[in-house]
Protein backbone atom coordinates (compact mmCIF):
# COMPACT_ATOMS: atom_id res chain seq x y z
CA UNK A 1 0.00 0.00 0.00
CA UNK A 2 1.43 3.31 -1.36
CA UNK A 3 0.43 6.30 0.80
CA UNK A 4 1.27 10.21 -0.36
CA UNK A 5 -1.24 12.27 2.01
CA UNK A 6 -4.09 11.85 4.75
CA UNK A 7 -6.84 9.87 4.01
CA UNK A 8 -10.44 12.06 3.08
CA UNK A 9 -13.55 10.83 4.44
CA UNK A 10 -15.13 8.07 4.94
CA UNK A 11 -11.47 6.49 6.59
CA UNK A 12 -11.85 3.67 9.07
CA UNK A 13 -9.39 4.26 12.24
CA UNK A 14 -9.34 2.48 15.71
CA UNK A 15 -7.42 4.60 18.30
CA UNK A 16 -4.64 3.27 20.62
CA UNK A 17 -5.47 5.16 24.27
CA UNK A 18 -4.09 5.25 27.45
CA UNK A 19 -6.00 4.70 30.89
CA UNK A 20 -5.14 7.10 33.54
CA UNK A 21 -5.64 6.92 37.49
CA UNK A 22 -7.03 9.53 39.56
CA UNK A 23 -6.19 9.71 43.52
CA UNK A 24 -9.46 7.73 44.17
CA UNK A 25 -8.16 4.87 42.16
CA UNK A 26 -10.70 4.79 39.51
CA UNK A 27 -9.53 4.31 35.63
CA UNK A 28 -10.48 6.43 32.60
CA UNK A 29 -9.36 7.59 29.25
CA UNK A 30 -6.65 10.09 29.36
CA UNK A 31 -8.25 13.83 28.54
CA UNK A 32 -5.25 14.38 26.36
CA UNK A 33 -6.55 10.98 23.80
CA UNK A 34 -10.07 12.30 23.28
CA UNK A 35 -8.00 15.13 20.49
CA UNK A 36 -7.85 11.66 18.83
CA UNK A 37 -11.15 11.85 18.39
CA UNK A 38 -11.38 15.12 17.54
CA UNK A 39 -8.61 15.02 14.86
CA UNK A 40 -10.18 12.28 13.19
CA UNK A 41 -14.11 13.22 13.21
CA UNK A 42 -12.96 16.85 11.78
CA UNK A 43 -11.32 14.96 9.16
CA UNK A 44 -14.49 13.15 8.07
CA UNK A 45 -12.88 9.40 9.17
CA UNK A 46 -15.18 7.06 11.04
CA UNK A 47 -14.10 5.99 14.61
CA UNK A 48 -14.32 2.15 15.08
CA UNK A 49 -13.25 1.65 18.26
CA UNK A 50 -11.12 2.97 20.66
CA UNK A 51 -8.82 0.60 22.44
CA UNK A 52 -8.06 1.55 26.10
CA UNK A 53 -4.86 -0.12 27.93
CA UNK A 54 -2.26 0.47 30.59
CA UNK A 55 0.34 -0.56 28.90
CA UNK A 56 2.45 1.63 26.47
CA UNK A 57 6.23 0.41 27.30
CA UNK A 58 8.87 0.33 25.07
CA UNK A 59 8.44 -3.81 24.87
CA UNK A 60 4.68 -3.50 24.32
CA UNK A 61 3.85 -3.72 20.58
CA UNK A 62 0.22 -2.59 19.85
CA UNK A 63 -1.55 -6.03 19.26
CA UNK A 64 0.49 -7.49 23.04
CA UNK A 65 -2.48 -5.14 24.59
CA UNK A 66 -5.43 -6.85 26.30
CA UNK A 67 -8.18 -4.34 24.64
CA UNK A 68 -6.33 -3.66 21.20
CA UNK A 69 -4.93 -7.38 20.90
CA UNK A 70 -7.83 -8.66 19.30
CA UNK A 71 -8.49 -5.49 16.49
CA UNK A 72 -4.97 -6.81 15.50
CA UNK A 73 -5.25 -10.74 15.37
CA UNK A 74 -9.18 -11.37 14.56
CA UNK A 75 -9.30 -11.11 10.86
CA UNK A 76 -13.50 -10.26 10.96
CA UNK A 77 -12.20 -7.36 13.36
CA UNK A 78 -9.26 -6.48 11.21
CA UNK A 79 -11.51 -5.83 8.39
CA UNK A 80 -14.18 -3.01 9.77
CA UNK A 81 -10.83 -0.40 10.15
CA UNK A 82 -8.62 1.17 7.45
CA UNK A 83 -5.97 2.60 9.67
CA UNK A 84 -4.59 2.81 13.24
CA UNK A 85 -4.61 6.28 15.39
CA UNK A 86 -2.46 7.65 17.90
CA UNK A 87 -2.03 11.08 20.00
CA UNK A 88 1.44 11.02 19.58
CA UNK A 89 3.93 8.16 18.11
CA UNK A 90 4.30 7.31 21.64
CA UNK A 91 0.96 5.89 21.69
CA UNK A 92 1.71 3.66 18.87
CA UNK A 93 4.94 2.29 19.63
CA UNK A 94 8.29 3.88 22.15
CA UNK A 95 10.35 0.67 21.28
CA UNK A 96 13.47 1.15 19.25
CA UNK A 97 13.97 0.60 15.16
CA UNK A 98 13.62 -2.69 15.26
CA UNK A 99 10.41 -2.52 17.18
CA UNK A 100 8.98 0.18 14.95
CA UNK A 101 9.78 -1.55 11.64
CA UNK A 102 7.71 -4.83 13.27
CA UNK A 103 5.12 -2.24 13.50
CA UNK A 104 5.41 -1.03 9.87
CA UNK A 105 5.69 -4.63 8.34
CA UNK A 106 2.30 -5.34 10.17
CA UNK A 107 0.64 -2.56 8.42
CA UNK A 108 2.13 -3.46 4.95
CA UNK A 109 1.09 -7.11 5.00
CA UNK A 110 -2.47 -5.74 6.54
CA UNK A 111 -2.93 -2.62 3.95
CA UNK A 112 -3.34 -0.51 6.98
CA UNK A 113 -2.15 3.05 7.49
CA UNK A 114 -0.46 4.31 10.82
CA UNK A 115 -1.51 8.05 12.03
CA UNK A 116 -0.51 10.44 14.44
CA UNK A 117 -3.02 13.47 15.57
CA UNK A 118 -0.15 15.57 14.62
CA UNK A 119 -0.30 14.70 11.16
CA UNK A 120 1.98 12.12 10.43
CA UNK A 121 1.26 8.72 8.95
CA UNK A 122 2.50 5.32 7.03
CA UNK A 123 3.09 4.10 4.49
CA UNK A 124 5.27 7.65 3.76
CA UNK A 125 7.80 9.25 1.61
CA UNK A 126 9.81 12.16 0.87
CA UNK A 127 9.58 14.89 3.82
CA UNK A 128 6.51 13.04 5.18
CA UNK A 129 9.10 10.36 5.48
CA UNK A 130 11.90 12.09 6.90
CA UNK A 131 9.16 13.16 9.80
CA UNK A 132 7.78 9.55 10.16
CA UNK A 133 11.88 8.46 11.15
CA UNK A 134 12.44 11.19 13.04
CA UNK A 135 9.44 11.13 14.96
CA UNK A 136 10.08 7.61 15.54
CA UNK A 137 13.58 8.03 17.01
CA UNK A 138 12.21 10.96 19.22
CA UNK A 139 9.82 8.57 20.82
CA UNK A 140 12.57 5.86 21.27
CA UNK A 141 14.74 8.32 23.03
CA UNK A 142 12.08 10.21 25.07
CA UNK A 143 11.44 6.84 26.49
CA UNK A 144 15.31 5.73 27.23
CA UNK A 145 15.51 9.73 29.14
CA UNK A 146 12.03 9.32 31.58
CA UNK A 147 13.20 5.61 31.99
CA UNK A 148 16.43 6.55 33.25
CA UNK A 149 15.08 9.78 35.35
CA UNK A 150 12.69 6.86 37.26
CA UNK A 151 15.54 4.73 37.66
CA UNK A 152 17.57 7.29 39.17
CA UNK A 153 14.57 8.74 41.29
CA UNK A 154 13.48 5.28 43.00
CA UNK A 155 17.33 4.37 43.79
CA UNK A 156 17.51 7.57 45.35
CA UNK A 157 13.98 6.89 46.96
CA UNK A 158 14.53 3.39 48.10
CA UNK A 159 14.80 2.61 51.63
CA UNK A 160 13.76 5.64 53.01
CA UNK A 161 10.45 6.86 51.03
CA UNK A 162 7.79 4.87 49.16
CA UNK A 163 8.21 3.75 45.33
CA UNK A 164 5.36 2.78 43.71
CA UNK A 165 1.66 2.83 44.68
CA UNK A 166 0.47 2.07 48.38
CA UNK A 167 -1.32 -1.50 48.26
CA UNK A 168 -4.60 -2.57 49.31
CA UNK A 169 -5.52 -1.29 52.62
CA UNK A 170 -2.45 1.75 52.88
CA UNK A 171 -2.14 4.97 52.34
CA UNK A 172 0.69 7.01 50.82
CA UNK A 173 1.50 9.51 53.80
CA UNK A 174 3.93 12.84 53.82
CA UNK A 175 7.72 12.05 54.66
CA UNK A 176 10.21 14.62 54.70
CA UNK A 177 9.06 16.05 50.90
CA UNK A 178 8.47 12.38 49.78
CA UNK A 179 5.72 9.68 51.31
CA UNK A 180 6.46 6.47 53.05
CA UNK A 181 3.33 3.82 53.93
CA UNK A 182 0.45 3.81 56.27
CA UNK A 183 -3.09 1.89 57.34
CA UNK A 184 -5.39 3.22 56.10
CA UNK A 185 -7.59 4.01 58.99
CA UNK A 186 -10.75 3.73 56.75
CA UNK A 187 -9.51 -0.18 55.53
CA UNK A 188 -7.65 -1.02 58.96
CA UNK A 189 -11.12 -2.48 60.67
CA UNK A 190 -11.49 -4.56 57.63
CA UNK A 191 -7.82 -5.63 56.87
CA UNK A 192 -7.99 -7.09 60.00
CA UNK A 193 -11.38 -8.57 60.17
CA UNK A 194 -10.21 -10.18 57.27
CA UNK A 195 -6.60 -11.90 58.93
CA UNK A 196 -9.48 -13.11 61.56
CA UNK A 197 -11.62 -14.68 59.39
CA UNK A 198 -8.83 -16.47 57.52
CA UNK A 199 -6.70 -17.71 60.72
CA UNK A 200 -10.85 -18.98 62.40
CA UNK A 201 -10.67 -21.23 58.50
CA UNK A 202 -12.75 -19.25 57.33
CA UNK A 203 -12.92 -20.10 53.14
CA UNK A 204 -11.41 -17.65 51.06
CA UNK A 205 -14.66 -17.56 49.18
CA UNK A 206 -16.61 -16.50 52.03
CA UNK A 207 -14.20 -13.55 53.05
CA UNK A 208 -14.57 -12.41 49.14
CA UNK A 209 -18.20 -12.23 49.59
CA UNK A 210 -18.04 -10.34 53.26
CA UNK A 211 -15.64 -8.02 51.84
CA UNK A 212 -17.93 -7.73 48.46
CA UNK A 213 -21.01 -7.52 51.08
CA UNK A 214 -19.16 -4.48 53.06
CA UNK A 215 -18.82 -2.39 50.01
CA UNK A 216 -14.77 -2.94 49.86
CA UNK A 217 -13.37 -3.19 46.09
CA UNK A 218 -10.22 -4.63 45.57
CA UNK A 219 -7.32 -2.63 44.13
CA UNK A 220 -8.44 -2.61 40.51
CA UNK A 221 -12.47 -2.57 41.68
CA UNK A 222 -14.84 -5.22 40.84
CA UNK A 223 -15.48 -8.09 43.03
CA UNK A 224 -12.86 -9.57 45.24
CA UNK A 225 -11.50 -13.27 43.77
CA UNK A 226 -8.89 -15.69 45.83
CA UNK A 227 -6.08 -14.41 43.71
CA UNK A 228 -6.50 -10.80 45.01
CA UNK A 229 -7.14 -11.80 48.66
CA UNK A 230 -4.12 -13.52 49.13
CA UNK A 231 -2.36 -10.86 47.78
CA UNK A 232 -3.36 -8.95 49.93
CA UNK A 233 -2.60 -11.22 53.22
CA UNK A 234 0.99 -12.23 51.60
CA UNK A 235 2.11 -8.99 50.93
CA UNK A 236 4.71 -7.93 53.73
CA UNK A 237 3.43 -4.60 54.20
CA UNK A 238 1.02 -6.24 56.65
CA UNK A 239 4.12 -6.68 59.16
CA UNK A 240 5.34 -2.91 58.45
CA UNK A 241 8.10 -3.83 55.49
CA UNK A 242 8.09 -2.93 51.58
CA UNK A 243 10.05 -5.60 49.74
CA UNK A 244 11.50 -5.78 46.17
CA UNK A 245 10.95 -8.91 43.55
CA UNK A 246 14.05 -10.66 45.48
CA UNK A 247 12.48 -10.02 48.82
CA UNK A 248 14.83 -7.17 50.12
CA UNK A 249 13.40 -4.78 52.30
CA UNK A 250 13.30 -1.59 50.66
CA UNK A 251 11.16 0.34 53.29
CA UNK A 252 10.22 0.02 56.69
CA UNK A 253 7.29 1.61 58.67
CA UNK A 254 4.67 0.71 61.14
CA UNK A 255 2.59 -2.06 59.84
CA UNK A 256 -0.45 -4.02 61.09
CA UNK A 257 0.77 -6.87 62.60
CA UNK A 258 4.05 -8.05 64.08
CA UNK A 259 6.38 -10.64 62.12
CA UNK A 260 5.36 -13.65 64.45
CA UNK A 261 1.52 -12.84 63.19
CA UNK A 262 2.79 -12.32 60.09
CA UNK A 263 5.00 -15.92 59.94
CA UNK A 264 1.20 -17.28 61.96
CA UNK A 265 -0.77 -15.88 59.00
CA UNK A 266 1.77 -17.23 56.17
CA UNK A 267 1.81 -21.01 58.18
CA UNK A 268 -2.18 -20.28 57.92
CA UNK A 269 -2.30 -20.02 54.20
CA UNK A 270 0.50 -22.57 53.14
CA UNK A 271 -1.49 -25.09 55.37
CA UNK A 272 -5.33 -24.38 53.81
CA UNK A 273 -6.35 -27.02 51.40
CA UNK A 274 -7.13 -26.14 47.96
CA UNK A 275 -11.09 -26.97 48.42
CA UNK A 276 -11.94 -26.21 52.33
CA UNK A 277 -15.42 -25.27 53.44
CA UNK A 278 -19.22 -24.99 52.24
CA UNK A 279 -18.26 -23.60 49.23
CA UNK A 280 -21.88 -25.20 47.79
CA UNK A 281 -24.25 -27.63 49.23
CA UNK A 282 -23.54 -30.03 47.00
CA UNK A 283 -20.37 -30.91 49.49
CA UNK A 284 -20.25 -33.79 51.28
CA UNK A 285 -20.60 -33.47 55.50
CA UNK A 286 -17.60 -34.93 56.26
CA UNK A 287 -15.24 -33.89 53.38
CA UNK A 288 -12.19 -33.12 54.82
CA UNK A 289 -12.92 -34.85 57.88
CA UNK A 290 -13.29 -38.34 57.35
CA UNK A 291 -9.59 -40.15 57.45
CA UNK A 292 -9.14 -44.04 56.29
CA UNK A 293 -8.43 -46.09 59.41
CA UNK A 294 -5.94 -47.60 57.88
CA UNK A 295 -3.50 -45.15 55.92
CA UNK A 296 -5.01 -42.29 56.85
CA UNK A 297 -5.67 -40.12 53.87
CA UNK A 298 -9.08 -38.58 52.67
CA UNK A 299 -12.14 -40.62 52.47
CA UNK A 300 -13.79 -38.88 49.76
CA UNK A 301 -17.40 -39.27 49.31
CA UNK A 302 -18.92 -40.97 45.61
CA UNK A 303 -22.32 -42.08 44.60
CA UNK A 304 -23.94 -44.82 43.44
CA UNK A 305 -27.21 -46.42 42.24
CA UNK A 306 -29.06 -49.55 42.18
CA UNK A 307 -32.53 -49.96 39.83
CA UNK A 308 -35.67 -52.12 41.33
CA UNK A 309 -37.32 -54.54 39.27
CA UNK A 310 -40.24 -51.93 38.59
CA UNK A 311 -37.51 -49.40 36.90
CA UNK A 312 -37.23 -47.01 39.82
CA UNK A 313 -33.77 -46.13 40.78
CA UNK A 314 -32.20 -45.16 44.20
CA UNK A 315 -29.30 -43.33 45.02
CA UNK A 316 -26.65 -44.76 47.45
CA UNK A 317 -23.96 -42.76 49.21
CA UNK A 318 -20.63 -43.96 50.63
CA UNK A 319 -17.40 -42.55 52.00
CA UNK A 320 -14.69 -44.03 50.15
CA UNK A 321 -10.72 -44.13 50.03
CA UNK A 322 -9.42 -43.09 46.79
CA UNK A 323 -5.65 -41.87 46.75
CA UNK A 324 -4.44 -40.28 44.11
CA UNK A 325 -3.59 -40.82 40.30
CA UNK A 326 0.06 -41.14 41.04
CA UNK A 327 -0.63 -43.26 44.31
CA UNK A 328 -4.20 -45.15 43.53
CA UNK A 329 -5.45 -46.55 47.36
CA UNK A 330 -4.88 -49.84 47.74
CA UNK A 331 -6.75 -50.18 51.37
CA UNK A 332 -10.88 -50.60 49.96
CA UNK A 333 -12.10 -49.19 52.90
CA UNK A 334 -15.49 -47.79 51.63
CA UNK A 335 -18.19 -46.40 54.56
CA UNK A 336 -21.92 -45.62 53.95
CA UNK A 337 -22.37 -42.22 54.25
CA UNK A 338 -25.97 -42.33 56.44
CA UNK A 339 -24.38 -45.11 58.35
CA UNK A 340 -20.98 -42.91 59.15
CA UNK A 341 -22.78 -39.46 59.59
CA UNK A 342 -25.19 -40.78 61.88
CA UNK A 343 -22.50 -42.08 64.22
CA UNK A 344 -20.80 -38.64 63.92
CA UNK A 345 -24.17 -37.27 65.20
CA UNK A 346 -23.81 -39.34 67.82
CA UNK A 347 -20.78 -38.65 69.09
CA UNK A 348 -21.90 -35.35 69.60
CA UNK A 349 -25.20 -36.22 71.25
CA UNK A 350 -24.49 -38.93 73.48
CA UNK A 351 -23.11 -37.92 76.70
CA UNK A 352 -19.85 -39.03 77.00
CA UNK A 353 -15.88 -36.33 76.64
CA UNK A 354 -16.36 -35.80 73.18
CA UNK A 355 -19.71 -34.24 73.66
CA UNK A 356 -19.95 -32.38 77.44
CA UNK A 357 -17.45 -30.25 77.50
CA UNK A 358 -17.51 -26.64 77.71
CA UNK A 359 -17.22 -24.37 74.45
CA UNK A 360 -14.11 -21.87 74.10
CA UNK A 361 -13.14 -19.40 72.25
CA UNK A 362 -9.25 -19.41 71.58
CA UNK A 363 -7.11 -16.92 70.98
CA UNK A 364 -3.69 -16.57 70.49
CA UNK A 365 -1.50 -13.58 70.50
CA UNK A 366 1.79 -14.14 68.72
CA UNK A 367 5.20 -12.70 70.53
CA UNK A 368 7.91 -10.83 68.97
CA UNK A 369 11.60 -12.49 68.52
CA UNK A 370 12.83 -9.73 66.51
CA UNK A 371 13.89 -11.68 63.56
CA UNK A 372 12.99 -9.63 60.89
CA UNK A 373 14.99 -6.63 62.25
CA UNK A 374 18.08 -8.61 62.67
CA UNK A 375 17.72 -10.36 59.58
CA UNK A 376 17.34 -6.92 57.81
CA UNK A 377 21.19 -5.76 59.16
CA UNK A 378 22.36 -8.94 58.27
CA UNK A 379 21.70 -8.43 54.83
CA UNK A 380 22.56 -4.45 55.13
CA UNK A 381 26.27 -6.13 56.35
CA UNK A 382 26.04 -8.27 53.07
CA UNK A 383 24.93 -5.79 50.61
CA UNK A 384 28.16 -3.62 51.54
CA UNK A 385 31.32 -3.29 49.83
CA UNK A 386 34.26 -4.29 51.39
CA UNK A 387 36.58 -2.81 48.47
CA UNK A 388 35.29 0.58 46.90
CA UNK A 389 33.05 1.74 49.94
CA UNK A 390 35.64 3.58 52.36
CA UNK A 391 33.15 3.80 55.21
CA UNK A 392 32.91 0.24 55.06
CA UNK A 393 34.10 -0.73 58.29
CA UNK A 394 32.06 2.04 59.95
CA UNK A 395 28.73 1.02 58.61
CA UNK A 396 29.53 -2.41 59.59
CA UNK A 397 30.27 -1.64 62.77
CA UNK A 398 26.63 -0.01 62.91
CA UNK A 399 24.63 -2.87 61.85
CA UNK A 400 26.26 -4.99 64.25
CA UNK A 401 25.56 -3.26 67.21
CA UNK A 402 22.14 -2.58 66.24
CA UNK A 403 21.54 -6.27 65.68
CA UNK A 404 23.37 -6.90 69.55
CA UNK A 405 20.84 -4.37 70.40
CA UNK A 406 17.86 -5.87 68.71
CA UNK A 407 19.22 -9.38 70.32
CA UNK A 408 19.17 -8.14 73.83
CA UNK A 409 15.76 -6.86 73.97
CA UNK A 410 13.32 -9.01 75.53
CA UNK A 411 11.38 -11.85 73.66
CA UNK A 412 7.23 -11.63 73.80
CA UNK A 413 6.61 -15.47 74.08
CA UNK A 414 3.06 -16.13 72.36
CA UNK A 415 -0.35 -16.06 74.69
CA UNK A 416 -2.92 -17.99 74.57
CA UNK A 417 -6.22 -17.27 75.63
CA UNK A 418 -9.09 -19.06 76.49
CA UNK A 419 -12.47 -17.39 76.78
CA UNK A 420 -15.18 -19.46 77.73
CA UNK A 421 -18.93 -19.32 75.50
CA UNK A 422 -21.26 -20.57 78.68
CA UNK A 423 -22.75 -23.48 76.26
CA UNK A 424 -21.70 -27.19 76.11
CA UNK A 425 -20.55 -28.77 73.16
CA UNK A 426 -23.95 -31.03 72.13
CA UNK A 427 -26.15 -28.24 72.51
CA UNK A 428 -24.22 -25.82 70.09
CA UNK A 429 -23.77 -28.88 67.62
CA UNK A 430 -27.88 -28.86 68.12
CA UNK A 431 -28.12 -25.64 66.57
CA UNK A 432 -25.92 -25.97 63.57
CA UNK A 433 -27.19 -27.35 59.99
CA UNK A 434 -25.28 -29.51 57.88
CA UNK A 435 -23.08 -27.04 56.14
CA UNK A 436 -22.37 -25.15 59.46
CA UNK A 437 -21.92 -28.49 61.34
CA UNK A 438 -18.65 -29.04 58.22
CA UNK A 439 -17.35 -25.76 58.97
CA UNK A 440 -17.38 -26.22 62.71
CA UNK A 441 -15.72 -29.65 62.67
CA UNK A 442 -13.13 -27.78 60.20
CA UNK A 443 -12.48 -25.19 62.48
CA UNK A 444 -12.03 -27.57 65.32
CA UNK A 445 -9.97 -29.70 63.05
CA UNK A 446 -11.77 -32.95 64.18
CA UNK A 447 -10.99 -36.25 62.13
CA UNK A 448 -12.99 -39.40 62.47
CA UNK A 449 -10.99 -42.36 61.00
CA UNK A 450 -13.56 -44.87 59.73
CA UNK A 451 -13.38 -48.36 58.17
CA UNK A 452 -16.08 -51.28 58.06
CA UNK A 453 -15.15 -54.67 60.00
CA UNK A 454 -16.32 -58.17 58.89
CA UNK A 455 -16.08 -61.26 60.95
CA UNK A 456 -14.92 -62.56 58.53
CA UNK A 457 -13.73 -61.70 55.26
CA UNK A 458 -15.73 -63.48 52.94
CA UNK A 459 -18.66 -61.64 54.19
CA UNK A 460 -17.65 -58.76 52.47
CA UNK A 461 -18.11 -59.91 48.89
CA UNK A 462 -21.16 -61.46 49.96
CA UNK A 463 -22.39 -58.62 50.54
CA UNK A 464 -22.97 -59.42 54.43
CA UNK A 465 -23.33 -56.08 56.57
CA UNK A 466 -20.36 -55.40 58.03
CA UNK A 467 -19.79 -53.13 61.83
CA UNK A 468 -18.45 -49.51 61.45
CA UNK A 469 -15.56 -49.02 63.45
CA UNK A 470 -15.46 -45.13 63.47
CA UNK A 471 -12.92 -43.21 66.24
CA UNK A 472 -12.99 -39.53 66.45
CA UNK A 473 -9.69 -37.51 67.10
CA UNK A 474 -9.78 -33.85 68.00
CA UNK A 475 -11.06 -31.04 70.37
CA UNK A 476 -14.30 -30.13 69.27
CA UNK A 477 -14.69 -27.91 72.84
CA UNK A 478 -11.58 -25.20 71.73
CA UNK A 479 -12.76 -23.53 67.68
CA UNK A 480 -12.67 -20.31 66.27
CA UNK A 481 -8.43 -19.41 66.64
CA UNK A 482 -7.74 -15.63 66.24
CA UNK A 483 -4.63 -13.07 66.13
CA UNK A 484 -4.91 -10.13 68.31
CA UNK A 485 -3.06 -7.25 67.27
CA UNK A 486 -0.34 -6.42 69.50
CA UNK A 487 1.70 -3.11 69.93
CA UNK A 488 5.13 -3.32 69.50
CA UNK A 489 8.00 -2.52 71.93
């Protein structure tokens, strides 16, 4: 496709925008991209569609972004524009020649045109030429100065003031003519209602929807998914520390919790279970609870059916060990469901330990060793350089007595607390339903380790009723385990 001048009317473009952030957090199109519009409507051209994205780096081509990608690889999409639109060449590509003449050899193979609201465009020649190249090198080398004025800015930045944007639940605060971290006091209630709810075994799912319930939007807005709450509750800015992609602390101010709630929250999530909890009613009582007698994994519930001699069918239910693929269960211990259930009722019911004691609510409140603090020098006496740094030895010096100091203070052993409810065990089982009845034996982490007996073996494949031998294991009397928030000294 030869191009000598701008298109006339009637000229198909989509426009390449950028999104933009205001303090609130919410997302629009940059006010500078809508003289995209402008440009093109006053020039008679039709505007497809214009593609929104965050991204505009020099290693992002156009069809790389999520909202223009598929204008660029869908060929039904591909055919309802003539041309793509920019602001500025910036908005169209930053990379350097190579990158650029990717760009180019798109639009040649395509028969599109590339356009600039300041009147460049391509295919080109002559002088419109020479101002396509030059405009294109520009770009390139804008990029290369701001990249290296950021760089420069957050080494100069790091360790003392914030870089970047405050996560979920902080605030960017004032710092010496910079900012540095902070709870926000508006999110702190919730942040750690939310470490609560998670250490009690609570389901991830049902802190999304409490959060979604309160009105709270994660980072981005919309509705809060696993991925974005554990974000939140890994990120060490809960315990007070900004880290880099290598885990170096590059900023230190007062977080929410200390580092021995922090390390209590991490054990937390590294020991959930992929599937925990009433995510539907279509899970099984004792899933997660029921343990083979004999090897001890999962019994894992799976149905069955028989048909009557009139046609109708009936449903069975049983509790049965499966393994997994790599490791198939060898053990056949299968357990009616009604038959194990009910004796789990029972256990609960009939008077007896398991079933009179008194309810409590635990909570623990984790101590303070100081690790992270003397960890942190440790690394600062690392990350220095014996050679070219002449106040080497001095800075050493430093660190080490601030980690003798940090080792002399005195160690906050953990608490725990026990607070008792005033109600016995089988009368708060009375008032749970199914679902709740699962969560509560989760949250106690109770196990009952089944298996069916036969006298004698034989009896089994004829189908002979076997006994239930059924053992429970646990403390149903101590559930819902919290982290108070402690000050630090």
């Amino acid at each position: 496709m030869q191009a000598a001048a701008l298109p006339g009317q009637g000229f198909r473009v989509i426009i390449l925008a950028r999104l933009s952030q205001d303090a609130s957090g919410q997302t629009g199109l940059q006010t500078q991209d809508l003289v995209s519009r402008e440009y093109a409507l006053a020039r008679g051209w039709d505007v497809v569609e214009v593609a929104v994205d965050r991204a505009s780096g020099e290693k992002t081509q156009p069809w790389e972004r999520k909202k223009a990608k598929p204008w660029f690889e869908d060929p039904e999409l591909r055919a309802k524009y003539d041309g793509i639109l920019g602001l500025r060449f910036d908005r169209l590509s930053r990379g350097n020649d190579e990158s650029v003449t990717e760009i180019e050899q798109w639009a040649r193979q395509h028969n599109k045109m590339l356009l600039t609201a300041d009147g460049l465009f391509f295919p080109c020649e002559g002088e419109d030429g020479i101002r396509w190249d030059l405009a294109k090198r520009l770009a390139h080398s804008e990029w290369l100065r701001t990249s290296e004025r950021y760089t420069r800015m957050q080494n100069y930045l790091r360790g003392e003031y914030l870089v970047g944007k405050p996560p979920w639940g902080f605030i960017a605060i004032p710092k010496d003519g910079h900012k540095t971290l902070a709870i926000d006091p508006a999110l702190e209630p919730y942040l750690m209602e939310v470490i609560n709810r998670v250490l009690a075994g609570d389901t991830f799912s049902s802190v999304c929807k409490w959060l979604d319930n309160a009105g709270m939007k994660p980072k981005l807005g919309g509705k809060w998914h696993t991925k974005s709450l554990t974000q939140v509750l890994r990120n060490p800015c809960l315990k007070g520390r900004q880290v880099d992609a290598n885990g170096k602390t590059i900023l230190k101010f007062e977080g929410l919790i200390n580092s021995r709630e922090f390390a209590m929250l991490q054990e937390a999530l590294s020991d959930r279970p992929t599937k925990r909890g009433p995510s539907s009613g279509k899970v099984a009582l004792l899933t997660g609870i029921a343990m083979c007698a004999k090897c001890k994994r999962p019994l894992y519930q799976f149905r069955t059916h028989n048909t009557h001699k009139d046609g109708t069918r009936y449903d069975k239910r049983y509790y049965r060990c499966k393994g997994t693929d790599q490791e198939p269960s060898t053990c056949r211990v299968m357990v009616p469901a009604p038959l194990l259930e009910d004796r789990v009722n029972d256990f609960f019911t009939s008077d007896g330990w398991f079933s009179d004691g008194d309810m409590y609510r635990v909570t623990t409140t984790a101590g303070h060793g100081y690790e992270d603090e003397i960890k942190e020098r440790e690394d600062g006496i690392l990350a220095l350089d014996p050679i070219y740094d002449p106040d080497y030895l001095a800075k050493r010096q430093t660190l080490l007595d601030e980690i003798e100091v940090f080792r002399g203070l005195p160690v906050r052993k953990p608490e725990v607390m026990k607070e008792a409810l005033g109600i016995k065990v089988k009368n708060y089982w009375l008032t749970l339903n199914a679902q709740e009845k699962r969560q509560y034996l989760l949250d106690a982490h109770v196990k009952i380790y089944a298996q069916m007996i036969w006298e004698h073996e034989a009896d089994r494949y004829r189908r002979i009723p076997g006994r239930l031998d059924a053992v429970p294991d646990g403390n149903p009397s101590e559930v819902v385990r919290v982290v108070r928030k402690t000050a630090e000294s």
